[in-house]
Protein backbone atom coordinates (compact mmCIF):
# COMPACT_ATOMS: atom_id res chain seq x y z
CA UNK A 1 -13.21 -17.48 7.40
CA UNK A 2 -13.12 -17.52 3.70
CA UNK A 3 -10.16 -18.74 0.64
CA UNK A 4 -9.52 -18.00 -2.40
CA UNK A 5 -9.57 -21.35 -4.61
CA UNK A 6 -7.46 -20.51 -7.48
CA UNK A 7 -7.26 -23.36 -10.91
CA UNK A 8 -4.03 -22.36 -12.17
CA UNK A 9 -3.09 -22.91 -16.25
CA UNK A 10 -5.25 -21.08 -18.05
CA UNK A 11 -3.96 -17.16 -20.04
CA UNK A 12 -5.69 -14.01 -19.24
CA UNK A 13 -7.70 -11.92 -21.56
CA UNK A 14 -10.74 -9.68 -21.29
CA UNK A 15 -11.21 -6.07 -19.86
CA UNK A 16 -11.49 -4.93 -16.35
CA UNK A 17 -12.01 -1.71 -14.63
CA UNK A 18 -9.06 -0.74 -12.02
CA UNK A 19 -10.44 0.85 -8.93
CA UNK A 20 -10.15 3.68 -6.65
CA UNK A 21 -6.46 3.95 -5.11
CA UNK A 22 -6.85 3.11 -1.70
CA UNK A 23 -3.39 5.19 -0.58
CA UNK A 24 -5.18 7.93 -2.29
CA UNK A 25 -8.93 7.69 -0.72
CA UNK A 26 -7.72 7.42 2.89
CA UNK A 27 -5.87 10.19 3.15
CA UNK A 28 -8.79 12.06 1.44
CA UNK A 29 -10.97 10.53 3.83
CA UNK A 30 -8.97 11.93 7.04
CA UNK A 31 -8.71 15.71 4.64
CA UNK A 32 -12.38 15.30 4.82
CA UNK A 33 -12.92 16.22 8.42
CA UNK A 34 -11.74 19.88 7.61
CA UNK A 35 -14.71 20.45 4.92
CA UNK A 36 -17.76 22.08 6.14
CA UNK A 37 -20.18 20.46 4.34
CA UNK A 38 -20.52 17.52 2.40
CA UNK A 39 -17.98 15.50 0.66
CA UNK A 40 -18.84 12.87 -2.70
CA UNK A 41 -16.00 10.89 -2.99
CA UNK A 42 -16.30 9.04 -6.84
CA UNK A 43 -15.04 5.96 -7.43
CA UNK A 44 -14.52 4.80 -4.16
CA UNK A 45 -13.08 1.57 -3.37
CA UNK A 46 -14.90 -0.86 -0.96
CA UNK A 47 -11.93 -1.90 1.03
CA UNK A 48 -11.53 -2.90 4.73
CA UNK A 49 -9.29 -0.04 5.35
CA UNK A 50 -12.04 2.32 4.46
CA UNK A 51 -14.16 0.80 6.41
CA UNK A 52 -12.06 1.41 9.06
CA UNK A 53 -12.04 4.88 8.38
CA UNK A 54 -15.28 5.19 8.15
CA UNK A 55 -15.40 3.31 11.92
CA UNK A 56 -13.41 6.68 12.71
CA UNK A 57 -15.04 9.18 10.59
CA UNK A 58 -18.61 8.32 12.57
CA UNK A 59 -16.85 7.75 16.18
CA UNK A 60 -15.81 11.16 15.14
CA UNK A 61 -18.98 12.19 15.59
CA UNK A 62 -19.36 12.47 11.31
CA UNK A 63 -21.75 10.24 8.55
CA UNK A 64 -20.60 8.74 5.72
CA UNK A 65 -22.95 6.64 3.51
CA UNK A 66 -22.39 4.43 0.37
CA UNK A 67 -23.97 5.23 -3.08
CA UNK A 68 -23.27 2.97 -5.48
CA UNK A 69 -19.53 3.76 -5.61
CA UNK A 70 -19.39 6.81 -4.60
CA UNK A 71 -18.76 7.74 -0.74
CA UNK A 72 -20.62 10.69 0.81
CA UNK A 73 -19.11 12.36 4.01
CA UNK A 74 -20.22 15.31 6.26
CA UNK A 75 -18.33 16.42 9.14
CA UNK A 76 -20.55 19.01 10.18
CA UNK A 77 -21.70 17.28 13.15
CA UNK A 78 -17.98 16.33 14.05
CA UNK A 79 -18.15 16.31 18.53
CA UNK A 80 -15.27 14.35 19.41
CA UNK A 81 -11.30 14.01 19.04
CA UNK A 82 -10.65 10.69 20.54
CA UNK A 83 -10.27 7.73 18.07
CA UNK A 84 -10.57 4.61 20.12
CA UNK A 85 -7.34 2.39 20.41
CA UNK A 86 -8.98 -0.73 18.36
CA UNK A 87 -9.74 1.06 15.55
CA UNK A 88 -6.36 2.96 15.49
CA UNK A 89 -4.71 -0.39 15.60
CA UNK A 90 -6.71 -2.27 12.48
CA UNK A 91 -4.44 0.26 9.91
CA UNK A 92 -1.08 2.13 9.27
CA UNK A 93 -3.28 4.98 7.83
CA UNK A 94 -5.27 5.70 11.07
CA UNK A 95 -2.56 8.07 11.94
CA UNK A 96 -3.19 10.87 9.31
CA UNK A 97 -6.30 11.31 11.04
CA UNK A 98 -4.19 13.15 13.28
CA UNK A 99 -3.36 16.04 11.79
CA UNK A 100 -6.77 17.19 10.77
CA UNK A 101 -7.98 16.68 13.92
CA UNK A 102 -5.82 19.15 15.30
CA UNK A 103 -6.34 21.18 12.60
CA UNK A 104 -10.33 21.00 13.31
CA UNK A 105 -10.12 21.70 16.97
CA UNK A 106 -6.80 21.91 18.45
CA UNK A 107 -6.82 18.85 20.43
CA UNK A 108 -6.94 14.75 19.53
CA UNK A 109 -6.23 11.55 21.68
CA UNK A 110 -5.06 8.51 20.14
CA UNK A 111 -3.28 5.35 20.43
CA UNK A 112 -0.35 4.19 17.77
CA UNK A 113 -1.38 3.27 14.26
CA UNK A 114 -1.05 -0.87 13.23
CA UNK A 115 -1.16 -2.31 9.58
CA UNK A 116 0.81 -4.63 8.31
CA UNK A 117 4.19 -6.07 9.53
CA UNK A 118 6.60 -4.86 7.27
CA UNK A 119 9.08 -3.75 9.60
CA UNK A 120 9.86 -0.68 11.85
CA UNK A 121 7.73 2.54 10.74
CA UNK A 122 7.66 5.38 13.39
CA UNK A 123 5.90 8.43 13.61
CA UNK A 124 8.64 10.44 14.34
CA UNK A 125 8.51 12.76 11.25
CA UNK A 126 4.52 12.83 12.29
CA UNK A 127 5.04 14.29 15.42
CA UNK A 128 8.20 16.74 15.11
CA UNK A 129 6.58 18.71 12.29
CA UNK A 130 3.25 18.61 14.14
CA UNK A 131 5.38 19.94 16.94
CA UNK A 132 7.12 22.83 15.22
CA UNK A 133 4.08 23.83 14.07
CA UNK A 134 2.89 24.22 17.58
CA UNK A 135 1.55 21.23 18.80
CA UNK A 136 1.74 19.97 22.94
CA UNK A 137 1.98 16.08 22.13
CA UNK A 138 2.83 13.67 25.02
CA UNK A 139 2.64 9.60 25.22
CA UNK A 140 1.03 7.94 28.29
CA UNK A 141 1.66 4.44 27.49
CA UNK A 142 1.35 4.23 23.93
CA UNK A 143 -1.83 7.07 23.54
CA UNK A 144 -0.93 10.20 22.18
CA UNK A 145 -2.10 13.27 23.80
CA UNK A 146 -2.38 16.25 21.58
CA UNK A 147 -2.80 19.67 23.38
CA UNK A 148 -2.84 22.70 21.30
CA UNK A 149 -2.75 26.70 20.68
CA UNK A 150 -3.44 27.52 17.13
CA UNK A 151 -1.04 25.68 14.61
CA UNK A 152 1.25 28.14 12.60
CA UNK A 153 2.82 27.38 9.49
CA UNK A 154 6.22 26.88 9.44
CA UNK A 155 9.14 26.21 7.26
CA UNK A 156 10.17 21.86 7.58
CA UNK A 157 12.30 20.20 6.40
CA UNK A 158 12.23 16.62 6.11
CA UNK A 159 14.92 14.75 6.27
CA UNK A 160 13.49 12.01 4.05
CA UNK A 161 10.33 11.99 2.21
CA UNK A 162 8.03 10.22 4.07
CA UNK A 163 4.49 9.93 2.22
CA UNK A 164 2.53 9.69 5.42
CA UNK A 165 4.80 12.37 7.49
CA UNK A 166 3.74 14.92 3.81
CA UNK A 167 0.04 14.12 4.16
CA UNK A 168 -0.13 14.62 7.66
CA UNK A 169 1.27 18.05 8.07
CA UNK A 170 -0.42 18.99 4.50
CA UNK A 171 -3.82 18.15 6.38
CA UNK A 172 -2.31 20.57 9.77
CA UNK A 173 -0.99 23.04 7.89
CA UNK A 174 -4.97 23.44 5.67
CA UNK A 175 -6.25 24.43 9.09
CA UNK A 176 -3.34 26.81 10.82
CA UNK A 177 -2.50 30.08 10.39
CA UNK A 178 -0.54 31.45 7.67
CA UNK A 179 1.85 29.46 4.88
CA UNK A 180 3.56 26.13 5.55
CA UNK A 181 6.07 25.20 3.27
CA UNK A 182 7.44 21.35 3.35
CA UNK A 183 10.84 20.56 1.87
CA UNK A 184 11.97 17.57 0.60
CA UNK A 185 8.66 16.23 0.84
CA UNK A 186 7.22 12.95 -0.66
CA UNK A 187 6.27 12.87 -4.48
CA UNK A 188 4.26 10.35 -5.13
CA UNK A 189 0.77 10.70 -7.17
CA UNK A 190 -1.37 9.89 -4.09
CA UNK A 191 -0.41 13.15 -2.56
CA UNK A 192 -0.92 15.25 -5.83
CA UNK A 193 -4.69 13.42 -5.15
CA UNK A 194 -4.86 14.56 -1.88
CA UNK A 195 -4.06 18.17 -3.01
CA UNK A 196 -6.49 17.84 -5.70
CA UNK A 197 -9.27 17.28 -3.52
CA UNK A 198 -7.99 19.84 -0.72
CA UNK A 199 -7.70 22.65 -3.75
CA UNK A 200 -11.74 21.65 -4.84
CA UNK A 201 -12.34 21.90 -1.48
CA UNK A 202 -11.05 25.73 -1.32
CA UNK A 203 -7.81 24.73 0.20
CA UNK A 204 -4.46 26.45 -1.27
CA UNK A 205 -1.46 23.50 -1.82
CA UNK A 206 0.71 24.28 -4.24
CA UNK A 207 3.83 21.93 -5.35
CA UNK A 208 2.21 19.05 -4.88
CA UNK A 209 4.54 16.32 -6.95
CA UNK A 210 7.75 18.07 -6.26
CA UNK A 211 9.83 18.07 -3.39
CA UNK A 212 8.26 21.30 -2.08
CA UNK A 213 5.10 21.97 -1.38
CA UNK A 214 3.46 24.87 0.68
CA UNK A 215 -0.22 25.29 1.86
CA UNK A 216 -1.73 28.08 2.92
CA UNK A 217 -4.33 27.96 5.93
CA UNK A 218 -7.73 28.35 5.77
CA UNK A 219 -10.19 29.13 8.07
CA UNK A 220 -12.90 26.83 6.43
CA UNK A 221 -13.21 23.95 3.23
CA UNK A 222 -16.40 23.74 1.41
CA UNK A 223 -17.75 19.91 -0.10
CA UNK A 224 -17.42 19.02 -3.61
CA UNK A 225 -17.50 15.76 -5.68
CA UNK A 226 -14.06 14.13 -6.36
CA UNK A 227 -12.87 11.58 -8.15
CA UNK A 228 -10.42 8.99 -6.61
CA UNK A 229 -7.48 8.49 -9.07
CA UNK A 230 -6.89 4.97 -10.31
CA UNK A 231 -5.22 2.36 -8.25
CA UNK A 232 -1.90 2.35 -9.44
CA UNK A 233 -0.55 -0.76 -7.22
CA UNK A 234 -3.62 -2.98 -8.65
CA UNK A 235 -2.77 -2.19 -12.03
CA UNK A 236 0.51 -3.12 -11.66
CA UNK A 237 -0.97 -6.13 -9.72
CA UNK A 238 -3.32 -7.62 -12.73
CA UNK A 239 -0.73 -6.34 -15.24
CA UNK A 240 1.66 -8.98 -13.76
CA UNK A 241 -1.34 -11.59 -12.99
CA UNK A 242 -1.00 -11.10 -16.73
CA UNK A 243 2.67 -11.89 -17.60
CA UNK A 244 2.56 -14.60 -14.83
CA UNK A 245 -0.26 -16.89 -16.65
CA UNK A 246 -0.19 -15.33 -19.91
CA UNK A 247 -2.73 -13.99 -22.45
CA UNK A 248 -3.80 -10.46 -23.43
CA UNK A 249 -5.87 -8.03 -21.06
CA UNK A 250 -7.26 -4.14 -20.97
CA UNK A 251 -6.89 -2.72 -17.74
CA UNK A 252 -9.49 0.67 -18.06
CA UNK A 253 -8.46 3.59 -16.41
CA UNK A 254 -5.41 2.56 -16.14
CA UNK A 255 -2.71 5.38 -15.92
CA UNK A 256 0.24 4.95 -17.85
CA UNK A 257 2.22 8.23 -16.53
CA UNK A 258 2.21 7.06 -13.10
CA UNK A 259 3.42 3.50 -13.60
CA UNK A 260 6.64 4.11 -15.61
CA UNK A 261 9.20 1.93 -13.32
CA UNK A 262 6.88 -0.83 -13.33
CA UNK A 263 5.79 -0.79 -17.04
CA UNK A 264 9.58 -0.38 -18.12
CA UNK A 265 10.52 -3.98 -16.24
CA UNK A 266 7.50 -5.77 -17.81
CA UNK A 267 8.55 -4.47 -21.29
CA UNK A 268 12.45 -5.84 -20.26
CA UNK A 269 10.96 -9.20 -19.41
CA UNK A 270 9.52 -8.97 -23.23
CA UNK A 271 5.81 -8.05 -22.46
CA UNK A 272 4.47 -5.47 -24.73
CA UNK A 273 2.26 -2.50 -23.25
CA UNK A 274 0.18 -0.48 -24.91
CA UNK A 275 -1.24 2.68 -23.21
CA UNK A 276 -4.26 4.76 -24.66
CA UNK A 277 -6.67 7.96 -23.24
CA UNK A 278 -9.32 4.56 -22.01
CA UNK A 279 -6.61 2.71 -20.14
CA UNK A 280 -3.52 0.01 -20.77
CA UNK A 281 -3.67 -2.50 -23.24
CA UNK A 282 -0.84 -5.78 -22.70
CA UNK A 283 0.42 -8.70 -24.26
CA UNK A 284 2.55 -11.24 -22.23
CA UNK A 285 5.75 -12.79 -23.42
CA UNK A 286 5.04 -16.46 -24.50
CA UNK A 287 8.07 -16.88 -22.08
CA UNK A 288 9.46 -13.93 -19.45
CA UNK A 289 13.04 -13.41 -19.61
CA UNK A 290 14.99 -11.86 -16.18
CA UNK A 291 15.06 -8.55 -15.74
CA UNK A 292 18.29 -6.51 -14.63
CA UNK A 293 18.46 -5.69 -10.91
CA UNK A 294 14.97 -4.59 -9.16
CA UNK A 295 15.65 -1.75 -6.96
CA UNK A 296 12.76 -0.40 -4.88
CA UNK A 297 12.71 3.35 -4.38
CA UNK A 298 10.63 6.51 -3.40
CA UNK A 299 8.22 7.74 -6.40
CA UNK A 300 9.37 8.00 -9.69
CA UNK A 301 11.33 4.54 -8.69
CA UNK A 302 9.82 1.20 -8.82
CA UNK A 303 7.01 1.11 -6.32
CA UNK A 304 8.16 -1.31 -2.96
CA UNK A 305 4.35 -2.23 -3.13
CA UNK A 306 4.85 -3.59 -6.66
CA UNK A 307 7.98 -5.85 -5.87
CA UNK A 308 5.96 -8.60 -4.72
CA UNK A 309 3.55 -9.35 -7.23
CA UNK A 310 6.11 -8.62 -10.16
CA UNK A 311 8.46 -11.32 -8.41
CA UNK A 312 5.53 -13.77 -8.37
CA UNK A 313 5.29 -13.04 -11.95
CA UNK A 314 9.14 -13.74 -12.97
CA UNK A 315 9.35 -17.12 -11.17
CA UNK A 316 9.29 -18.72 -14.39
CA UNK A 317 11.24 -16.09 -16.37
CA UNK A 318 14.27 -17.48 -18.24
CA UNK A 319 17.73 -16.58 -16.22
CA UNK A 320 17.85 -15.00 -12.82
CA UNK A 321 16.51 -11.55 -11.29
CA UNK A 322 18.11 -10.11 -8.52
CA UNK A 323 15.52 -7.79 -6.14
CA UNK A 324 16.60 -4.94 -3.68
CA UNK A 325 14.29 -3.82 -1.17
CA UNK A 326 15.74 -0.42 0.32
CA UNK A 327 12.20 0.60 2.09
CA UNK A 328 10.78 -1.99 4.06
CA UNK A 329 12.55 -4.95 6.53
CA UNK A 330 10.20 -7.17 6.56
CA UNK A 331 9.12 -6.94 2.55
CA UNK A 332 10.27 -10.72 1.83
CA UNK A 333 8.09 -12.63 4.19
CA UNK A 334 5.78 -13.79 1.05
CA UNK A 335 9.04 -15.53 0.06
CA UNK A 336 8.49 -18.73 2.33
CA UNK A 337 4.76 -19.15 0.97
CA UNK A 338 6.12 -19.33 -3.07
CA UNK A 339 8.53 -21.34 -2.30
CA UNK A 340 5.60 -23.91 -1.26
CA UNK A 341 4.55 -23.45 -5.06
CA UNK A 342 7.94 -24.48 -6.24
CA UNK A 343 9.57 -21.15 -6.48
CA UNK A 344 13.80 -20.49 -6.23
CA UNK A 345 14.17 -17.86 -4.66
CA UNK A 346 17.14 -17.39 -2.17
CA UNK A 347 17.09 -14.28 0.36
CA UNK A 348 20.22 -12.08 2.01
CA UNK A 349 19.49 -9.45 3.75
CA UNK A 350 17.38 -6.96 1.38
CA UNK A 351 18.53 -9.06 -1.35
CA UNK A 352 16.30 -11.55 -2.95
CA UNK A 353 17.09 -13.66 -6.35
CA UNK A 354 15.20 -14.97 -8.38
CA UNK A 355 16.19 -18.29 -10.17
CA UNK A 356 13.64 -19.30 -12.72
CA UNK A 357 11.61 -22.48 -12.84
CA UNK A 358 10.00 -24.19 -15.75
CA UNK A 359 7.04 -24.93 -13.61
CA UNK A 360 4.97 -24.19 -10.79
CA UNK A 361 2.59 -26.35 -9.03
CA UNK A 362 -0.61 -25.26 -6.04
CA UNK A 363 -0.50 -25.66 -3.01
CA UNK A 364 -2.07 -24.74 0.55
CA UNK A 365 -0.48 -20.81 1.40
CA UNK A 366 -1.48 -17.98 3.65
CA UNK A 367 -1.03 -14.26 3.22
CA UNK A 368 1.45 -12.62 4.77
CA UNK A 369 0.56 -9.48 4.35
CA UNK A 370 -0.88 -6.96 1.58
CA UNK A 371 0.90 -7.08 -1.29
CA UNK A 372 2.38 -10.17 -0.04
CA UNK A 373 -1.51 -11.74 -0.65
CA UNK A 374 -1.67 -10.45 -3.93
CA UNK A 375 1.70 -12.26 -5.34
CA UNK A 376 0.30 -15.73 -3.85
CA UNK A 377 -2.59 -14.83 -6.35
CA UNK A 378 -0.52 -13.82 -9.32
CA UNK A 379 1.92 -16.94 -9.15
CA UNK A 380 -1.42 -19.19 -8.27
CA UNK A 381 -2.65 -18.47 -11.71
CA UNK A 382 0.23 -19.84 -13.41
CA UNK A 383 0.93 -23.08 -10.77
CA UNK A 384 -0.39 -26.42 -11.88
CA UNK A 385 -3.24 -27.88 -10.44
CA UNK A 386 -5.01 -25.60 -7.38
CA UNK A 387 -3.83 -23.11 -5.33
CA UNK A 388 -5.97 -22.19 -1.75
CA UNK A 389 -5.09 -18.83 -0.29
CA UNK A 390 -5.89 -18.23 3.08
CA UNK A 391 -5.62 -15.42 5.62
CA UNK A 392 -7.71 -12.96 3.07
CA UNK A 393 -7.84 -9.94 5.64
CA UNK A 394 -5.06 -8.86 4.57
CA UNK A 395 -5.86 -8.91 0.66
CA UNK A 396 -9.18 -7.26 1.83
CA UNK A 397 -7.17 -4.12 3.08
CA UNK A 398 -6.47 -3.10 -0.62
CA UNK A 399 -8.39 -4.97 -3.44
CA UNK A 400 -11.97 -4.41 -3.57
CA UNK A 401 -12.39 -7.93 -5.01
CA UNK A 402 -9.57 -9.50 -6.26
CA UNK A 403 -11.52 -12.70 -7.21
CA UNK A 404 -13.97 -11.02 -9.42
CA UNK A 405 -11.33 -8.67 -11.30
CA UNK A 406 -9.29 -11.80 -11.88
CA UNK A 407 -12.44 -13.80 -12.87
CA UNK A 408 -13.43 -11.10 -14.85
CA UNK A 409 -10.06 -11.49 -17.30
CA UNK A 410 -10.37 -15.43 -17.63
CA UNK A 411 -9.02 -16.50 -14.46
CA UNK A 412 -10.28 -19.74 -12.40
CA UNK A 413 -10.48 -17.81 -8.99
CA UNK A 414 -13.37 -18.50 -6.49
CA UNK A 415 -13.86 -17.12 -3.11
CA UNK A 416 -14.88 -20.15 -0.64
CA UNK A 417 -16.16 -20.42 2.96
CA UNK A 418 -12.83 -21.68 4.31
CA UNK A 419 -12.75 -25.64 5.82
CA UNK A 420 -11.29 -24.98 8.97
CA UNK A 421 -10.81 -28.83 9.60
CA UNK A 422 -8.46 -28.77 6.37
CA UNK A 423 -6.51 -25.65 7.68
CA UNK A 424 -4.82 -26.71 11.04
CA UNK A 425 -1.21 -27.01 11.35
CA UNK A 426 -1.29 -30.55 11.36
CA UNK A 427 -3.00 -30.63 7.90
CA UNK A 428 -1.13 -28.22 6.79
CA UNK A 429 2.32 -29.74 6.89
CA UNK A 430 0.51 -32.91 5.90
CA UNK A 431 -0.24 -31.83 2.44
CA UNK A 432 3.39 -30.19 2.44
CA UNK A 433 5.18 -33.45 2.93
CA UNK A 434 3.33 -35.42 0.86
CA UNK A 435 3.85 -32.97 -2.05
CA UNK A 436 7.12 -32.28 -1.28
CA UNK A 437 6.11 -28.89 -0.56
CA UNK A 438 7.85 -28.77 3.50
CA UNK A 439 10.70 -26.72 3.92
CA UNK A 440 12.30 -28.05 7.56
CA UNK A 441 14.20 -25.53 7.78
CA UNK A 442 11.79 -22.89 8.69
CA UNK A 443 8.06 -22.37 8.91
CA UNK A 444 5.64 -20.62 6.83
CA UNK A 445 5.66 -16.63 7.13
CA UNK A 446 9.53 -17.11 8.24
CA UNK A 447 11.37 -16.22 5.47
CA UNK A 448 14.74 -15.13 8.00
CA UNK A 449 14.30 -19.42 8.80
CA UNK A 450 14.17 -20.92 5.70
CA UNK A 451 15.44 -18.29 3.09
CA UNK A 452 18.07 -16.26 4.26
CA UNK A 453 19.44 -14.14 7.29
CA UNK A 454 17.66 -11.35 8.99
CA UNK A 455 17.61 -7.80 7.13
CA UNK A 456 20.54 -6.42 8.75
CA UNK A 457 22.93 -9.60 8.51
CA UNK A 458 23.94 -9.37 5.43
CA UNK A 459 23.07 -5.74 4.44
CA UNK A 460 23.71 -6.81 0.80
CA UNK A 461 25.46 -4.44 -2.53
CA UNK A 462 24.16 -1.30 -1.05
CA UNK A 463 24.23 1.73 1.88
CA UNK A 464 21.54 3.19 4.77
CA UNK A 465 17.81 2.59 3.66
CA UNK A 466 16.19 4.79 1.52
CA UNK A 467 13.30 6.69 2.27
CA UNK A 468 10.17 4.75 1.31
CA UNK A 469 7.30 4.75 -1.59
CA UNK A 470 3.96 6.21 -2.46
CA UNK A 471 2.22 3.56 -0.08
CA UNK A 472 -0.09 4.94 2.79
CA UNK A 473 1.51 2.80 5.13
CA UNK A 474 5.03 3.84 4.24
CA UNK A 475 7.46 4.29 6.80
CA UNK A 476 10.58 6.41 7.98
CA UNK A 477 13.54 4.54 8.87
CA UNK A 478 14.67 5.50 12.51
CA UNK A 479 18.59 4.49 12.00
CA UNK A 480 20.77 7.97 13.24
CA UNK A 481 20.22 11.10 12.76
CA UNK A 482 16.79 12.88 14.37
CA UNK A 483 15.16 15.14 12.62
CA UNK A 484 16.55 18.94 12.62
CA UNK A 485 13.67 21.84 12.11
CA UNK A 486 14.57 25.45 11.39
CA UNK A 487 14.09 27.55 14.80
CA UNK A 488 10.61 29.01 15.37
């Protein structure tokens, strides 16, 4: 096991280089298994959950090797449509390897997809539009069995925008017969990527970005050479690593256009940004001031994958910021872990505020999840003293290496074999006490314990979820109606 040992204190500056987006590349890695041929993916992003793909792609029956960073893929030699239930487990993602796996050969076993514990996210949208597109799919005790004629493209309608429901039946509908048109479907810039690469590849997807989008089938892709777009949730990431400890820092590649929510609330808190053709250019605040209410949405609203870190960035704003997390249940379970850095922050229901502090001090925290990892790093580099951040699978899902980007603008950030004999409960609550770190009410990871009541309480200011964000992983909420497709 391994740490991050983060020196908190010391202002950013320096230029780094933002990687490939991994809610971009996996997708693209799944669209993959409909070329003929060979595949270059550029600027490809060494991340565990491509790894994991790549664990699929060659079970599969495919090869994919590294070159520098750039990821080459052939599916010629693809034999099998079984994915193994370990490997669907390790991420969310796995499941988009569905579709094009029916699309390939009209068949595909599978178990459910894992990733991390955010909250509820079925497949339901997944499998319906599958379904009206002519799919046989039955579950024998939590496998999916996928039985198929020839899939036909159809007119769907979902009845929210689910990112990963859009990708999926984008993927099915490249390999059936005749047009599918999706309505109301999911906007985000990942799945303009996604049709990028399936348009070099000889595909025809058209709409991509709006809320309609229709692809017609073809019988066969071709390879090409793609570039992944930039990471738009680790810009956003080192942008607020930024504002959190302070200092000035060039973030190349960077994309402006797709990070408008995000950039407007760091300008609010008094940050100035400065976007160019090579990337972002920013200035922290000498001191962050509260922003007005933080309401995740779907794409062009403020990313849910974004609300952590930005929150670890405002703990020491001046005044209060209220959050509103309208996509995910279980978004606020990095909330227990900054409050062991001496963050106020009160939870109710999707509600979270904010209360700022004039200082922050380390301590011993674990990730919770993803993005939940990456706000323990952001508010570590700001905290007195040192920070240790354990539990680094789950950072390792989605930033290539978050300890040499942050190194690389200034930051005191080392990546350490981990001292187990310092890391057992007992230890842990130790150090707690004695810093006056311990909250008794609860224990780490439990935010419903020690910061609030369960989403669902105390449903807070606003109505039903919303449909979620651009993330890979997102979700549909399952609360009422099913979903309604026009008759065959």
């Amino acid at each position: 096991m391994e740490e991050l040992l983060i020196r908190g204190g010391r202002p950013l500056s320096g230029e780094v280089r933002v990687q490939g987006a991994k809610n971009s590349v996996l997708p693209i890695l799944a669209a993959s298994l409909l070329v003929n041929g060979t595949v270059t993916l550029q600027r490809c992003p060494r991340l565990r959950d491509v790894e994991t793909s790549i664990k699929i792609l060659r079970e599969l029956g495919c090869s994919a090797a590294w070159d520098g960073d750039s990821l080459n893929v052939d599916a010629s030699s693809f034999r099998d449509c079984t994915i193994s239930d370990t490997l669907m487990r390790e991420m969310r993602s796995s499941v988009v390897f569905l579709g094009a796996i029916l699309a390939r050969c009209g068949r595909a076993v599978c178990g459910m997809p894992g990733g991390c514990e955010l909250g509820p996210r079925p497949i339901d949208l997944h499998l319906s539009g599958l379904r009206a597109m002519g799919a046989d799919i039955r579950e024998y005790g939590g496998t999916l069995c996928c039985d198929g004629c020839r899939l036909c493209g159809r007119d769907i309608v979902l009845p929210t925008p689910s990112v990963g429901a859009t990708e999926n039946l984008m993927l099915a509908a490249c390999g059936g017969d005749g047009v599918t048109v999706l309505r109301n479907a999911a906007r985000e810039p990942e799945i303009v990527d996604l049709a990028g690469f399936l348009n070099a590849c000889g595909g025809d997807v058209r709409g991509a970005g709006s809320g309609t989008i229709a692809v017609t089938g073809r019988p066969a892709l071709h390879g090409c050479a793609y570039p992944v777009m930039p990471d738009r949730i680790v810009a956003a990431t080192y942008l607020c690593a930024a504002a959190s400890a302070g200092g000035e820092i060039f973030l190349r590649d960077a994309e402006a256009r797709r990070l408008d929510a995000a950039l407007a609330v760091l300008r609010e808190s008094g940050c100035q940004v400065t976007p160019d053709a090579r990337g972002i250019r920013f200035r922290a605040a000498p001191r962050l001031r509260a922003v007005g209410p933080v309401r995740t949405a779907p794409y062009p609203g403020f990313p849910t994958d974004a609300q952590a870190v930005l929150m670890a960035a405002l703990l020491r704003a001046e005044g209060a910021t209220v959050f509103e997390e309208n996509l995910f249940e279980n978004r606020y379970r990095h909330v227990a872990e900054l409050r062991r850095m001496g963050a106020d922050i009160r939870v109710f229901g999707r509600v979270a505020v904010v209360n700022g502090t004039a200082s922050l001090h380390g301590a011993a925290v674990e990730c919770t999840d993803l993005r939940g990892g990456a706000a323990l790093c952001v508010a570590a580099l700001a905290a007195d003293g040192e920070t240790r951040v354990g539990t680094l699978r789950h950072i390792d899902r989605g930033y290539e290496d978050i300890a040499r980007d942050l190194s690389g603008l200034g930051g005191d950030v080392e990546r350490l074999p981990r001292d187990t004999g310092n890391c057992t409960g007992d230890m842990l609550w130790q150090r707690a006490t004695a810093t006056g770190e311990a909250d008794v009410s609860g224990t780490a990871g439990d935010v419903t314990a020690s910061a609030g009541p369960t989403f669902g309480e105390n449903p807070g200011p606003s109505g039903a979820r919303a449909a979620p964000d651009g993330a890979a992983d997102a979700f549909t909420p399952n609360g009422g109606t099913s979903p309604v497709w026009p008759p065959r």
